[in-house]
Protein backbone atom coordinates (compact mmCIF):
# COMPACT_ATOMS: atom_id res chain seq x y z
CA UNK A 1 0.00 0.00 0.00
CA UNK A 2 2.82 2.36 1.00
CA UNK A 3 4.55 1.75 -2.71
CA UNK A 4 1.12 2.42 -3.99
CA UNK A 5 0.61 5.79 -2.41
CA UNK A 6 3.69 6.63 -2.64
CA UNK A 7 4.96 9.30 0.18
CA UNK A 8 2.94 8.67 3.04
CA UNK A 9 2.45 12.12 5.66
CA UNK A 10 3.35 12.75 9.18
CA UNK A 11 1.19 15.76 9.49
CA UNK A 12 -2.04 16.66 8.57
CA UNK A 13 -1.66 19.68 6.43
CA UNK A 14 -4.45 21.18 3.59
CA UNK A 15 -5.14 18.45 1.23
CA UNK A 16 -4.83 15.62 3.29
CA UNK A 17 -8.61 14.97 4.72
CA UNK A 18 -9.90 11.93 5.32
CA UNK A 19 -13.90 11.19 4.20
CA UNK A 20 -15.67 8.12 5.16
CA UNK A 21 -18.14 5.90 2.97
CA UNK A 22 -20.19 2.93 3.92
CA UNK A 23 -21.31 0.75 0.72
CA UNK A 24 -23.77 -1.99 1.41
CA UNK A 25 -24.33 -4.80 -1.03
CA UNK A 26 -20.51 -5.44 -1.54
CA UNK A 27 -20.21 -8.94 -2.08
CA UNK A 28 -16.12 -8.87 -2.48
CA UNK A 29 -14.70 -11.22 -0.22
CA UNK A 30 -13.54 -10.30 3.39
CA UNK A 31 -10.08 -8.41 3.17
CA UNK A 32 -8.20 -4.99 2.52
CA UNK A 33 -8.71 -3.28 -0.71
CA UNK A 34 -7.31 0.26 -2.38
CA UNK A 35 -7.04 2.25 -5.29
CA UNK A 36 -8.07 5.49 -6.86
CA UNK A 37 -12.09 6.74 -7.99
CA UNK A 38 -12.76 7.73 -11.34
CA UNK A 39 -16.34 8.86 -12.53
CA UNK A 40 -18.36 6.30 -14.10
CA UNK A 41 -19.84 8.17 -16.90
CA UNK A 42 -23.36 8.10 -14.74
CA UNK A 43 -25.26 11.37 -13.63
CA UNK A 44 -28.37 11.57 -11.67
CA UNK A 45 -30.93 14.38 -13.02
CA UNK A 46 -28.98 17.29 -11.27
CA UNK A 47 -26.18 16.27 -13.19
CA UNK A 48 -23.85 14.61 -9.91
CA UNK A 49 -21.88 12.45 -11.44
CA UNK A 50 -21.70 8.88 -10.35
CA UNK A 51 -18.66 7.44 -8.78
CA UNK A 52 -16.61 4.72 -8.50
CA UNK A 53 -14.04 3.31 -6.62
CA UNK A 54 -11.20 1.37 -8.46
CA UNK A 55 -8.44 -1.53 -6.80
CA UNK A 56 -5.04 -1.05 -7.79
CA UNK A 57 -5.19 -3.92 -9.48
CA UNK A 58 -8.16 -3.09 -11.14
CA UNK A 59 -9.57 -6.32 -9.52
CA UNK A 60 -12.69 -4.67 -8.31
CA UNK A 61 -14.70 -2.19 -9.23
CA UNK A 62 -17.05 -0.96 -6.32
CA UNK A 63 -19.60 1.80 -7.16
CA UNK A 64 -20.81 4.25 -5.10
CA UNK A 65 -24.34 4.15 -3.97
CA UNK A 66 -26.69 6.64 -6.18
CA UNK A 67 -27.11 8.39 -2.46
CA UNK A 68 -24.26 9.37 -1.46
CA UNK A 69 -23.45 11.04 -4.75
CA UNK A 70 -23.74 14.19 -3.66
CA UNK A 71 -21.92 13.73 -0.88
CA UNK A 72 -18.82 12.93 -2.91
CA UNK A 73 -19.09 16.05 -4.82
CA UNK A 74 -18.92 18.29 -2.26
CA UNK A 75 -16.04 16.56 -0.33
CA UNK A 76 -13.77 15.52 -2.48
CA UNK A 77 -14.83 17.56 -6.18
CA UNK A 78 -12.78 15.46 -8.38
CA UNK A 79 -12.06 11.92 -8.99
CA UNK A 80 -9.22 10.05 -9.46
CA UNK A 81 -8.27 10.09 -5.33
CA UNK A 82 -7.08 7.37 -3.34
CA UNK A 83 -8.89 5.18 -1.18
CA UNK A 84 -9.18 2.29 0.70
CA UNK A 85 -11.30 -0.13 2.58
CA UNK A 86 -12.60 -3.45 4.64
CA UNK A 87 -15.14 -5.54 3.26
CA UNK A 88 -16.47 -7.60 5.69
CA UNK A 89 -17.86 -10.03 2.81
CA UNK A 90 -21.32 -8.11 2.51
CA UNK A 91 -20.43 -4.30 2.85
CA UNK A 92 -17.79 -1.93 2.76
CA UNK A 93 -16.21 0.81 5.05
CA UNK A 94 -14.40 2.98 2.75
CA UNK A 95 -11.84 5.83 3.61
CA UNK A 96 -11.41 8.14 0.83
CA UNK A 97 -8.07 10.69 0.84
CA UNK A 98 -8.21 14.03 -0.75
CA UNK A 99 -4.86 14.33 -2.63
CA UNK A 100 -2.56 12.60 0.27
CA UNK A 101 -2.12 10.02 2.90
CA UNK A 102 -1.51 10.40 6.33
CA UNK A 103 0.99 7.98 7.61
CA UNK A 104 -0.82 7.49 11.00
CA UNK A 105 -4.48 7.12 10.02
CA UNK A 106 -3.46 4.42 7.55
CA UNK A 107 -1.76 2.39 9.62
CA UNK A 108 -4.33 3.22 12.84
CA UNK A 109 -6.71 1.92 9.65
CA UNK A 110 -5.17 -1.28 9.18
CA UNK A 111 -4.20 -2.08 13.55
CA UNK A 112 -8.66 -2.21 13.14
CA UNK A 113 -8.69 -4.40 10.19
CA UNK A 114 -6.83 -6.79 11.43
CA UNK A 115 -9.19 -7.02 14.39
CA UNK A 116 -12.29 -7.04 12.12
CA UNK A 117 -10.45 -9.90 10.32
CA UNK A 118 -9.51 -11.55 13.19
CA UNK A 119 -12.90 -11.31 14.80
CA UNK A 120 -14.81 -12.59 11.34
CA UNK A 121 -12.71 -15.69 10.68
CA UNK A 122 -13.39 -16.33 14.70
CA UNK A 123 -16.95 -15.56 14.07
CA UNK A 124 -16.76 -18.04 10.65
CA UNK A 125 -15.08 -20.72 12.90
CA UNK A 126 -17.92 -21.05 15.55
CA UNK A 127 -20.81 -20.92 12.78
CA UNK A 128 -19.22 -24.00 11.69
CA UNK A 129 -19.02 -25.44 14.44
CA UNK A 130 -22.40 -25.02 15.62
CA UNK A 131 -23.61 -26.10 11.84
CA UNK A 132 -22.50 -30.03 12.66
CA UNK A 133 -24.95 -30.54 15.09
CA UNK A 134 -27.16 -31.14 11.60
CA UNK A 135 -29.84 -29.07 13.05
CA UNK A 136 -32.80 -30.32 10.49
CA UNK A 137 -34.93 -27.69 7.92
CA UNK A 138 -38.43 -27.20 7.61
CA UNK A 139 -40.87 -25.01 9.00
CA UNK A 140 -39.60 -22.34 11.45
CA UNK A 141 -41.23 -20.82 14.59
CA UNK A 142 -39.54 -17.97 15.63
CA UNK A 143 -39.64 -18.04 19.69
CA UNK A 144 -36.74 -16.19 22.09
CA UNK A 145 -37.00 -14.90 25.32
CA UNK A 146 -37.67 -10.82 26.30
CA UNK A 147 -35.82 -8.75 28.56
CA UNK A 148 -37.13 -6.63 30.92
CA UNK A 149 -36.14 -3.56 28.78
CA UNK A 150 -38.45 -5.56 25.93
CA UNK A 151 -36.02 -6.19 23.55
CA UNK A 152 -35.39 -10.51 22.32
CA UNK A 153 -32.29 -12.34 23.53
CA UNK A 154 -30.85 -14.89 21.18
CA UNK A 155 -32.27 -17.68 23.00
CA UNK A 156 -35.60 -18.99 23.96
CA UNK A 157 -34.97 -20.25 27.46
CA UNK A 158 -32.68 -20.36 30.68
CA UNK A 159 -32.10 -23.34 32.59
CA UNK A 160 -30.15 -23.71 35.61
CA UNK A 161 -28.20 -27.35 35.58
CA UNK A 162 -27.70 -29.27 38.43
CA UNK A 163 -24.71 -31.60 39.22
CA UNK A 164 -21.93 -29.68 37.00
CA UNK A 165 -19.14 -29.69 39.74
CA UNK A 166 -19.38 -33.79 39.64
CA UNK A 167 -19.02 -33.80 36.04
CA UNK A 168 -16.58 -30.24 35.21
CA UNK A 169 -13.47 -29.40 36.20
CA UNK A 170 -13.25 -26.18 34.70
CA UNK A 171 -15.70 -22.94 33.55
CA UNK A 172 -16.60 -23.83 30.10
CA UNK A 173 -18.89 -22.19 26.62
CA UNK A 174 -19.88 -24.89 24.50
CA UNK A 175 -22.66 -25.87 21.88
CA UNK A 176 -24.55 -29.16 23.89
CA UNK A 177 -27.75 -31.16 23.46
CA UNK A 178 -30.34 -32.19 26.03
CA UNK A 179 -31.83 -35.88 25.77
CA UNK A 180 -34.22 -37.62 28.64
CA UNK A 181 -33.29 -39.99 30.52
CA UNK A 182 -36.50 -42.58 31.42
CA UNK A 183 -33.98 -45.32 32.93
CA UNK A 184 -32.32 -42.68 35.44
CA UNK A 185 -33.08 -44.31 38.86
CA UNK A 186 -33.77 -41.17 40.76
CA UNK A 187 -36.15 -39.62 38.57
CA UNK A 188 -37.68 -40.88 35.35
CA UNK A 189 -38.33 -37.44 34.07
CA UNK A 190 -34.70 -36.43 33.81
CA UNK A 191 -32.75 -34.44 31.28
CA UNK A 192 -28.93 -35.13 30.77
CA UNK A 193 -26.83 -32.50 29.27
CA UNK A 194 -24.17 -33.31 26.97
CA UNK A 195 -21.91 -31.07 24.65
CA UNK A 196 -21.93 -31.71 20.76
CA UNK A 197 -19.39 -34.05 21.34
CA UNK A 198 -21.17 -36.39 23.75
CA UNK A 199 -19.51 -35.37 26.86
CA UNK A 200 -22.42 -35.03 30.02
CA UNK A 201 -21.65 -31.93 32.38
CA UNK A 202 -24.87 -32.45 34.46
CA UNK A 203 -28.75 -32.34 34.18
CA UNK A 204 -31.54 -29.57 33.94
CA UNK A 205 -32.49 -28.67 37.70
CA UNK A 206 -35.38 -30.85 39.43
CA UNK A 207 -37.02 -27.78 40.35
CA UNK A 208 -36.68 -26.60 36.19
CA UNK A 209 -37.83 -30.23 34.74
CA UNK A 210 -41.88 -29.28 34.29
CA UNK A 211 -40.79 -26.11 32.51
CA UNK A 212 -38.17 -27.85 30.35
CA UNK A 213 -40.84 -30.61 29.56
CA UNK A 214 -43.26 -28.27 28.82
CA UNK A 215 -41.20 -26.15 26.94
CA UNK A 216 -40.13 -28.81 24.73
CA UNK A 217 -43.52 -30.84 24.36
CA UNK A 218 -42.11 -34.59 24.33
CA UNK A 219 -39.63 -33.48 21.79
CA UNK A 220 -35.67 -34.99 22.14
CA UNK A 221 -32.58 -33.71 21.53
CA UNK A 222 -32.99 -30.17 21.78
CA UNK A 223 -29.77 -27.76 20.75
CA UNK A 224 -28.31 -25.77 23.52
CA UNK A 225 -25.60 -23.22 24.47
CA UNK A 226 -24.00 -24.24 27.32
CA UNK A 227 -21.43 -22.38 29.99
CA UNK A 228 -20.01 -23.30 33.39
CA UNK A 229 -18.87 -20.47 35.86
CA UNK A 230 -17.00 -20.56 39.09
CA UNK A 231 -19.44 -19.23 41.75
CA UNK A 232 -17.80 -19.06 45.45
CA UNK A 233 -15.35 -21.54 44.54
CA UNK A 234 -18.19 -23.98 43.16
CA UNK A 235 -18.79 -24.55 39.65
CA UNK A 236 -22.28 -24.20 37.98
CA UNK A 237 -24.02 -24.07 34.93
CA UNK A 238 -26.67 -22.96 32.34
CA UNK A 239 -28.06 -24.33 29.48
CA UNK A 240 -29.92 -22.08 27.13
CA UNK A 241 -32.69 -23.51 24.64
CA UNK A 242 -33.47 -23.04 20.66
CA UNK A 243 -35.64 -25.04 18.72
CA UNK A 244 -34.57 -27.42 16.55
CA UNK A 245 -34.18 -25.78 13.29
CA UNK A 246 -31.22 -24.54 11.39
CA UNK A 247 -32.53 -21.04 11.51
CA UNK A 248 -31.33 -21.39 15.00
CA UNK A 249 -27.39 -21.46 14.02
CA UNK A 250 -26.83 -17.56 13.70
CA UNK A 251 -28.43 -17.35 17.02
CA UNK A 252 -26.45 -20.18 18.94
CA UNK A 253 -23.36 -18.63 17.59
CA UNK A 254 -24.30 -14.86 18.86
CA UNK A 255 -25.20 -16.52 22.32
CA UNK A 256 -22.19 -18.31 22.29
CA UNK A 257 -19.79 -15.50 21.74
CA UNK A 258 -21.68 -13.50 24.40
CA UNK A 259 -20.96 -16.14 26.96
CA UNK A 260 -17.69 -16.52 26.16
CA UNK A 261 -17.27 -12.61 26.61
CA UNK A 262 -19.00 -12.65 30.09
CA UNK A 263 -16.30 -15.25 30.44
CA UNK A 264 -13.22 -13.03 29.38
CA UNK A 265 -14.52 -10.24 31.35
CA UNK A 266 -14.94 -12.38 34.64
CA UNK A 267 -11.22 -13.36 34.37
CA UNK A 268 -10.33 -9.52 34.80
C-alpha cells in the first residue's frame, strides 16, 4: 500500500482529509482493498456524477451508492483520489483521501482491520461449528425470550443445571444437546446435558424439569448453548434452549460469543 501511495504524511496539512463511505451490497470477499475513484460516466438528473471506486489492481470495481453522490461532490470535487477499505464479505467501510495520505491514520486503519479480520474468521469458525450438530430444515417458529427492557435475547430459554461440579473441572462455553433420561433411577423425568461431542456436564435442575418438559412438548434432543462459571469456589451451569431448526445457528453462535465474553470479562 505504502509503494502504492507513494509518500505517506506525518502531518495533517491542507489536502490531506480523510472522508468516510459505507457501501452496502458489496459482495467482495472479506479483506483490505485500495485504489483510486474515477467517474463512471453516470449522472443523476442534477447532473452529480456517479462514482466509482477502483483496486489497484483493477480487480474490483465498487460503485458508489446513487445516495451518497452528492456527498462525494462536495467533499472531495474530483475523482481520481485514493482510497481504501474493509469488506467484511457483505459491505464496505471505505476511507477516501483528498490528494494525500496520512501515515498514521493508515496504519491506525489497518491495527482495526486486522481485528475485524480476526474477529470474522473467529466468528466463521464457531458458525461452523455449531452447523455439525445437523440441526434439520423445515418449518420455522420464531420463539426467544424478552428482557425486561423488551427487547429478544438470542435464545428462547434459561435453565439452571444441576450436578456440574461432579461432572466439570473447569468454567466452560460450549454448543450441547439435552436428551431424557427414562432409565435414570432417581427420577424418570430427567434431562442429561451433553456437549456436541457427547460429553455429560450435568442435568436440567429438578425444580426446572416441568418447565423444560413443557417447553419442549415430548420433543428430544434439543440444541443448547452451554457455559459453566466458578461461583464461590463452586462450579455451575446454564443451558440455554433453541428449537430445533437450522434457523437457529446464527443465534447459537451470537449466544455463544456472548458467553464466552462474560467469560473473558470475569477473568479480569
Amino acid at each position: 500500500m505504502k509503494n502504492y501511495f507513494g509518500k505517506l504524511y506525518k502531518i495533517r496539512v491542507t489536502g490531506t482529509e480523510i472522508f468516510n463511505y459505507h457501501i452496502l451490497h458489496s459482495s467482495l470477499p472479506v479483506g483490505v482493498y485500495y485504489g483510486r475513484t474515477k467517474f463512471s460516466g453516470e449522472c443523476n438528473r442534477n447532473g452529480v456524477k456517479g462514482v466509482l471506486f477502483c483496486s489497484h489492481d483493477g480487480s474490483a470495481t465498487i460503485p458508489l451508492e446513487r445516495k451518497n453522490w452528492k456527498k462525494y461532490e462536495r467533499e472531495a470535487e474530483s475523482d481520481n483520489l485514493f482510497w481504501y477499505g474493509y469488506s467484511d464479505g457483505e459491505s464496505m467501510s471505505v476511507c477516501l483521501t483528498k490528494g494525500k495520505v496520512l501515515e498514521k491514520s493508515l496504519i491506525d486503519w489497518l491495527k482495526n482491520v486486522g481485528g475485524w479480520i480476526r474477529d470474522h474468521d473467529y466468528y466463521e469458525s464457531i458458525s461452523e461449528w455449531v452447523k455439525s450438530l445437523g440441526l434439520p430444515d423445515g418449518e420455522f417458529t420464531y420463539k426467544k425470550a424478552h428482557s425486561q427492557y423488551d427487547y429478544d435475547f438470542y435464545y428462547w430459554n434459561r435453565y439452571f443445571l444441576a450436578g456440574v461440579k461432579y461432572h466439570v473441572s473447569a468454567p466452560f462455553v460450549s454448543f450441547g444437546v439435552a436428551k431424557f433420561e427414562p432409565d435414570n433411577k432417581y427420577n424418570h423425568k430427567a434431562v442429561a446435558i451433553y456437549t456436541d461431542t457427547g460429553i455429560k456436564v450435568g442435568y436440567i435442575a429438578e425444580k426446572e424439569l416441568s418447565k423444560y418438559r413443557k417447553e419442549v412438548d415430548g420433543v428430544d434432543n434439543i440444541p443448547l448453548v452451554l457455559e459453566s462459571h466458578f461461583y464461590n469456589g463452586v462450579l455451575y451451569g446454564n443451558a440455554y434452549t433453541f428449537t430445533r431448526h437450522k434457523n437457529e445457528y446464527t443465534y447459537m453462535v451470537n449466544q455463544f460469543l456472548r458467553l464466552e465474553q462474560k467469560m473473558e470479562e470475569q477473568k479480569k
